[in-house]
N, C-alpha and C. Protein backbone atom coordinates (compact mmCIF):
# COMPACT_ATOMS: atom_id res chain seq x y z
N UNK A 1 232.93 -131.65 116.79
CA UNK A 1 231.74 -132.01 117.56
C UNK A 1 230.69 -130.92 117.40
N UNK A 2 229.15 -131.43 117.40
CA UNK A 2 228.07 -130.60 116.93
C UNK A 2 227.13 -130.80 118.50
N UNK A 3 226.00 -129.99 118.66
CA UNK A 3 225.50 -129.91 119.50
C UNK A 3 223.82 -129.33 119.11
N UNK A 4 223.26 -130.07 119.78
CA UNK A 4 222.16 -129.64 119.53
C UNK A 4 220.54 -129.60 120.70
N UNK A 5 219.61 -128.79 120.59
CA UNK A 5 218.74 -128.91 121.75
C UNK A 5 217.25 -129.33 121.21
N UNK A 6 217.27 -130.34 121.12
CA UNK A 6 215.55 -130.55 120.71
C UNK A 6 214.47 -130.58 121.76
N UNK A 7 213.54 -130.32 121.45
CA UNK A 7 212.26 -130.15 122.66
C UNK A 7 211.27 -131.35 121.51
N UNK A 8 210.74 -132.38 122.75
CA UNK A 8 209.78 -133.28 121.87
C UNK A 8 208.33 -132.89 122.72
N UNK A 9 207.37 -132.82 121.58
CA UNK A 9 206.18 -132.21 122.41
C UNK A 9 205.22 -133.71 121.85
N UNK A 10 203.99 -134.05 122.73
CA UNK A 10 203.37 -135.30 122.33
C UNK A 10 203.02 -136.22 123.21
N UNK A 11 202.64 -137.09 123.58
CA UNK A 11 202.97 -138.04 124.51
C UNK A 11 204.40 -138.51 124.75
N UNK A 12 204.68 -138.02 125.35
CA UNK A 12 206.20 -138.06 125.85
C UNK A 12 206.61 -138.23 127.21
N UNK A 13 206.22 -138.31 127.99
CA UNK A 13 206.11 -138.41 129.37
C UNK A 13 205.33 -139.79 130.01
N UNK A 14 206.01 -140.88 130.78
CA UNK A 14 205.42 -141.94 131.55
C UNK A 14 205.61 -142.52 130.83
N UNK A 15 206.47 -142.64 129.10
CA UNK A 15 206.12 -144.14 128.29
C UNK A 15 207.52 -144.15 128.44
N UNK A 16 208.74 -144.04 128.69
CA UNK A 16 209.86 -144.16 128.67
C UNK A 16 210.72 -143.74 127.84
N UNK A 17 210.46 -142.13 127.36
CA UNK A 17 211.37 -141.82 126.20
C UNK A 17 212.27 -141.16 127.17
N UNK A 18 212.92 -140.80 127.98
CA UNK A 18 214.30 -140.67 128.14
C UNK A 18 214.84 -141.70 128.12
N UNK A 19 214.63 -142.68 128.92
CA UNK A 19 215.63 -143.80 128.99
C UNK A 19 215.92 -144.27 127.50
N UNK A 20 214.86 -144.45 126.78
CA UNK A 20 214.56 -144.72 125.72
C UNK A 20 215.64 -144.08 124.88
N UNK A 21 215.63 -142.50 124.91
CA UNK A 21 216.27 -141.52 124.28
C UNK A 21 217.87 -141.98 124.74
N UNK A 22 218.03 -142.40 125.67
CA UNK A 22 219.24 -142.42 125.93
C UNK A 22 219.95 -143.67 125.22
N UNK A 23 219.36 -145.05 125.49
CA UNK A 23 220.08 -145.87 124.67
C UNK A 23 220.47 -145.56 123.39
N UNK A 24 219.72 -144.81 122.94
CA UNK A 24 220.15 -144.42 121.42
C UNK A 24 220.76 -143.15 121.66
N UNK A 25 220.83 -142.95 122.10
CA UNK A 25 222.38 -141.38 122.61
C UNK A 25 223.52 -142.44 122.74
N UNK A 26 223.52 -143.50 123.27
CA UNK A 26 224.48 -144.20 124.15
C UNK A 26 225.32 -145.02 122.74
N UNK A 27 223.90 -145.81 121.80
CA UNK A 27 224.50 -146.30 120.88
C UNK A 27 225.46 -145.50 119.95
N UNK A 28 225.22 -144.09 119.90
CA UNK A 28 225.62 -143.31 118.71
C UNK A 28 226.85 -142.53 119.19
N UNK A 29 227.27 -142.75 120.75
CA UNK A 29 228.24 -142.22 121.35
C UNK A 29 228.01 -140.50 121.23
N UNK A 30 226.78 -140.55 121.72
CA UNK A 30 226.01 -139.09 121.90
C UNK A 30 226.27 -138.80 123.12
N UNK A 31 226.89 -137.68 124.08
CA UNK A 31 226.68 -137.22 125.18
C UNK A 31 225.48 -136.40 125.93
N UNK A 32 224.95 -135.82 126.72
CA UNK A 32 224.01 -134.94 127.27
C UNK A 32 223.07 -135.47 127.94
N UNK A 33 221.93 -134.83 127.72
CA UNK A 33 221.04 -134.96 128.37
C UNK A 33 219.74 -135.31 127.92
N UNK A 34 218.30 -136.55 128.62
CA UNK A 34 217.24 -135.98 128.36
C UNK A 34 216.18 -135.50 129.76
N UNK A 35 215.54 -134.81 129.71
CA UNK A 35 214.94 -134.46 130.99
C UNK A 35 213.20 -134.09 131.11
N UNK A 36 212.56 -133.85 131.82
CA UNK A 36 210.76 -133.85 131.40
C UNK A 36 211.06 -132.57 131.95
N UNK A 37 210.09 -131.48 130.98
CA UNK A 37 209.87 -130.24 131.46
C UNK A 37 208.28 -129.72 131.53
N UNK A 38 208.04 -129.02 132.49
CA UNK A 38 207.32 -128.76 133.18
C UNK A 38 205.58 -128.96 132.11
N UNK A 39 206.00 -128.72 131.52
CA UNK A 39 204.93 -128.29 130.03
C UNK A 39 204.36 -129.51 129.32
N UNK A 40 205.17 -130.53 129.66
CA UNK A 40 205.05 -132.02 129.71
C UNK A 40 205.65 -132.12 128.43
N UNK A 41 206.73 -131.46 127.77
CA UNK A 41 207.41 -132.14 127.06
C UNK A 41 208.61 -132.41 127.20
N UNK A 42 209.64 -133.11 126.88
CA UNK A 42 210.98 -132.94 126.87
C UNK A 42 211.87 -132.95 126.29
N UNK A 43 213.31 -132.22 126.83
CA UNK A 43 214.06 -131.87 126.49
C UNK A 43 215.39 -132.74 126.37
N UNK A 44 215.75 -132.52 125.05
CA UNK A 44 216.58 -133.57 124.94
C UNK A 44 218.01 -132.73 124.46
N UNK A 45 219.19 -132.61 125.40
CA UNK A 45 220.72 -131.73 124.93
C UNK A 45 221.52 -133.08 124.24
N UNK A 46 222.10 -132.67 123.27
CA UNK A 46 223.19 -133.48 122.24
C UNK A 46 224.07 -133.05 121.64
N UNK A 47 225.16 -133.86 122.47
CA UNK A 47 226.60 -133.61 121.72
C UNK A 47 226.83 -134.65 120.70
N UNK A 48 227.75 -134.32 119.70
CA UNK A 48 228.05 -135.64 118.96
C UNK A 48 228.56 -135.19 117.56
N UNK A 49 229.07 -136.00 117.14
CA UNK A 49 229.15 -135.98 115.15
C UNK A 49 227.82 -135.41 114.87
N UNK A 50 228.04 -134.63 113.57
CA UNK A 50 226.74 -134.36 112.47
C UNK A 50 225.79 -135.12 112.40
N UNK A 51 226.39 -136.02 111.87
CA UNK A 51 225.76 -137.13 111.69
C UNK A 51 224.96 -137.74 112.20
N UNK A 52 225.68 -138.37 113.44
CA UNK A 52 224.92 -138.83 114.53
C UNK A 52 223.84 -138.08 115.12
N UNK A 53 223.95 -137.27 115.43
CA UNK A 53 222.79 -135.65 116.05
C UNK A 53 222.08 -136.35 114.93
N UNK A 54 221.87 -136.08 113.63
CA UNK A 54 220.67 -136.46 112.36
C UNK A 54 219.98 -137.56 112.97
N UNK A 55 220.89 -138.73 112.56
CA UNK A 55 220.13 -140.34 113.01
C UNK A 55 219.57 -139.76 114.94
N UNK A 56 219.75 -139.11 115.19
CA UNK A 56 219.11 -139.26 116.85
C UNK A 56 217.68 -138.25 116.71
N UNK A 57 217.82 -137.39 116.11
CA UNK A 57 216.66 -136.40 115.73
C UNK A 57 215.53 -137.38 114.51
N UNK A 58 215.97 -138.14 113.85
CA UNK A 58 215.30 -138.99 112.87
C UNK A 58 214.47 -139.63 114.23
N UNK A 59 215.23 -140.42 114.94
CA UNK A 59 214.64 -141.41 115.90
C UNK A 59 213.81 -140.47 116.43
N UNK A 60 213.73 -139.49 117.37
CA UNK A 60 213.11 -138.69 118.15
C UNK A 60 211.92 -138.39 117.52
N UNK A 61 212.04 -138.50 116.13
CA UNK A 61 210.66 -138.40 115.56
C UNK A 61 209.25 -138.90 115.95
N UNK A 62 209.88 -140.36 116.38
CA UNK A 62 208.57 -141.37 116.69
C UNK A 62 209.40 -141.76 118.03
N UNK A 63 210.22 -141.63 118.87
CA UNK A 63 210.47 -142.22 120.18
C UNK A 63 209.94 -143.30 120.26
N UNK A 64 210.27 -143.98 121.43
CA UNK A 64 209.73 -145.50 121.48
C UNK A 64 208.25 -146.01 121.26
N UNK A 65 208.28 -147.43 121.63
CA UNK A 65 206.58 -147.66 120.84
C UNK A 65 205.38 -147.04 121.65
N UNK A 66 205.76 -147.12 122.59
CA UNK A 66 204.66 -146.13 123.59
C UNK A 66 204.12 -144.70 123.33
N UNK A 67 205.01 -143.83 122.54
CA UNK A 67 205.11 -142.11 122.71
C UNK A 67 204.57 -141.76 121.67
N UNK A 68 203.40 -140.98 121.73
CA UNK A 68 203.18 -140.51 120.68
C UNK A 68 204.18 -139.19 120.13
N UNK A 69 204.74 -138.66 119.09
CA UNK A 69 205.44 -137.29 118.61
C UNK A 69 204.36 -136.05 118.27
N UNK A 70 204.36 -135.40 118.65
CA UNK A 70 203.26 -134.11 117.55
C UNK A 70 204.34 -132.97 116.62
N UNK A 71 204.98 -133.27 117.65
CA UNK A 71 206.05 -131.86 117.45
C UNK A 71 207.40 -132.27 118.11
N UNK A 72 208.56 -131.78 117.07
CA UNK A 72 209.72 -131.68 117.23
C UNK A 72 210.65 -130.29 116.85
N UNK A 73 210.98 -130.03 117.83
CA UNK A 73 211.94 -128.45 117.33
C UNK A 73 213.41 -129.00 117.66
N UNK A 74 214.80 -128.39 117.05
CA UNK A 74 215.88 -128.72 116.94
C UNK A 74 216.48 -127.08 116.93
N UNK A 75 217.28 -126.99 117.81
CA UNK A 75 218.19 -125.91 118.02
C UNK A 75 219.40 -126.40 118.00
N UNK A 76 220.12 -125.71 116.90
CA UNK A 76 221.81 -125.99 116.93
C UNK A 76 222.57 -124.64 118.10
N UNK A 77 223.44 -125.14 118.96
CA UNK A 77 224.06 -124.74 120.40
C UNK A 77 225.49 -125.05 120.19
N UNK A 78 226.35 -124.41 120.88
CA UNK A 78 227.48 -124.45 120.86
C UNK A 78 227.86 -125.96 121.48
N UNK A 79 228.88 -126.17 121.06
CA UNK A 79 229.37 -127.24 121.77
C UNK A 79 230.67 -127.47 123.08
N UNK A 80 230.49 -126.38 123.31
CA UNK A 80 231.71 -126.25 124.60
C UNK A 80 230.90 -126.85 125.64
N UNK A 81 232.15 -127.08 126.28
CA UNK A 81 231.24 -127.87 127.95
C UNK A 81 230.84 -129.36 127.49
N UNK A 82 230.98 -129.74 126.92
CA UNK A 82 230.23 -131.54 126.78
C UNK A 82 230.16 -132.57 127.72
N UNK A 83 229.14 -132.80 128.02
CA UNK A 83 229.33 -133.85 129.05
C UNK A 83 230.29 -135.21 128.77
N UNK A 84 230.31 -136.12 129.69
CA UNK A 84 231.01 -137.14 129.39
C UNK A 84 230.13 -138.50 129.35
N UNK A 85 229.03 -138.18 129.50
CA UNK A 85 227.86 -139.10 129.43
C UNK A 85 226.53 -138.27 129.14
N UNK A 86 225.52 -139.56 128.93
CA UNK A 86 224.39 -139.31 128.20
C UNK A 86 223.26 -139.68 129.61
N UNK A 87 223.10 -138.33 130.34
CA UNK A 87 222.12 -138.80 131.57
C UNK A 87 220.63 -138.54 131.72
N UNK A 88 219.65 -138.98 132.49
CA UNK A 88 218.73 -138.92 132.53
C UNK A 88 218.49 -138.37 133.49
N UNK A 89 217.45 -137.21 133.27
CA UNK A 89 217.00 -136.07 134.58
C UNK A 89 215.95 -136.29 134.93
């Protein structure tokens, strides 16, 4: 299992990219988290296969049809502690 912390900067906030973010955490049997941070972007924690983390960071690119992207950063994180679900903060 891989883990990873992306921050999405952009219109990201009020169009529904956590929930958003999450079905596709949910489809890919991704655990963690996405949450809005203060700065108005958010933060998205991911556990999962290699793989999967890729296809979820691909998506995060353009988030749902509402969100605009400007910026995406990806931090690879340990993977101890994993949640057992994919929740929304």
């Amino acid at each position: 299992m891989k883990a990873a912390r992306f921050i999405v900067r952009g219109r990201v906030q009020g169009v529904f990219f956590r929930a958003s973010t999450r079905e596709q955490a949910v489809s890919l049997n991704i655990t963690g988290h996405a949450r809005n941070l203060l700065d108005g972007s958010v933060e998205v924690l991911a556990y999962g296969d290699a793989a999967d983390l890729d296809i979820l960071e691909a998506w995060l690119h353009d988030g749902p049809p509402q969100a605009t992207v400007d910026e995406l950063f990806r931090e690879e994180i340990g993977a101890h502690d994993a949640p057992g679900d994919f929740l929304v903060k």
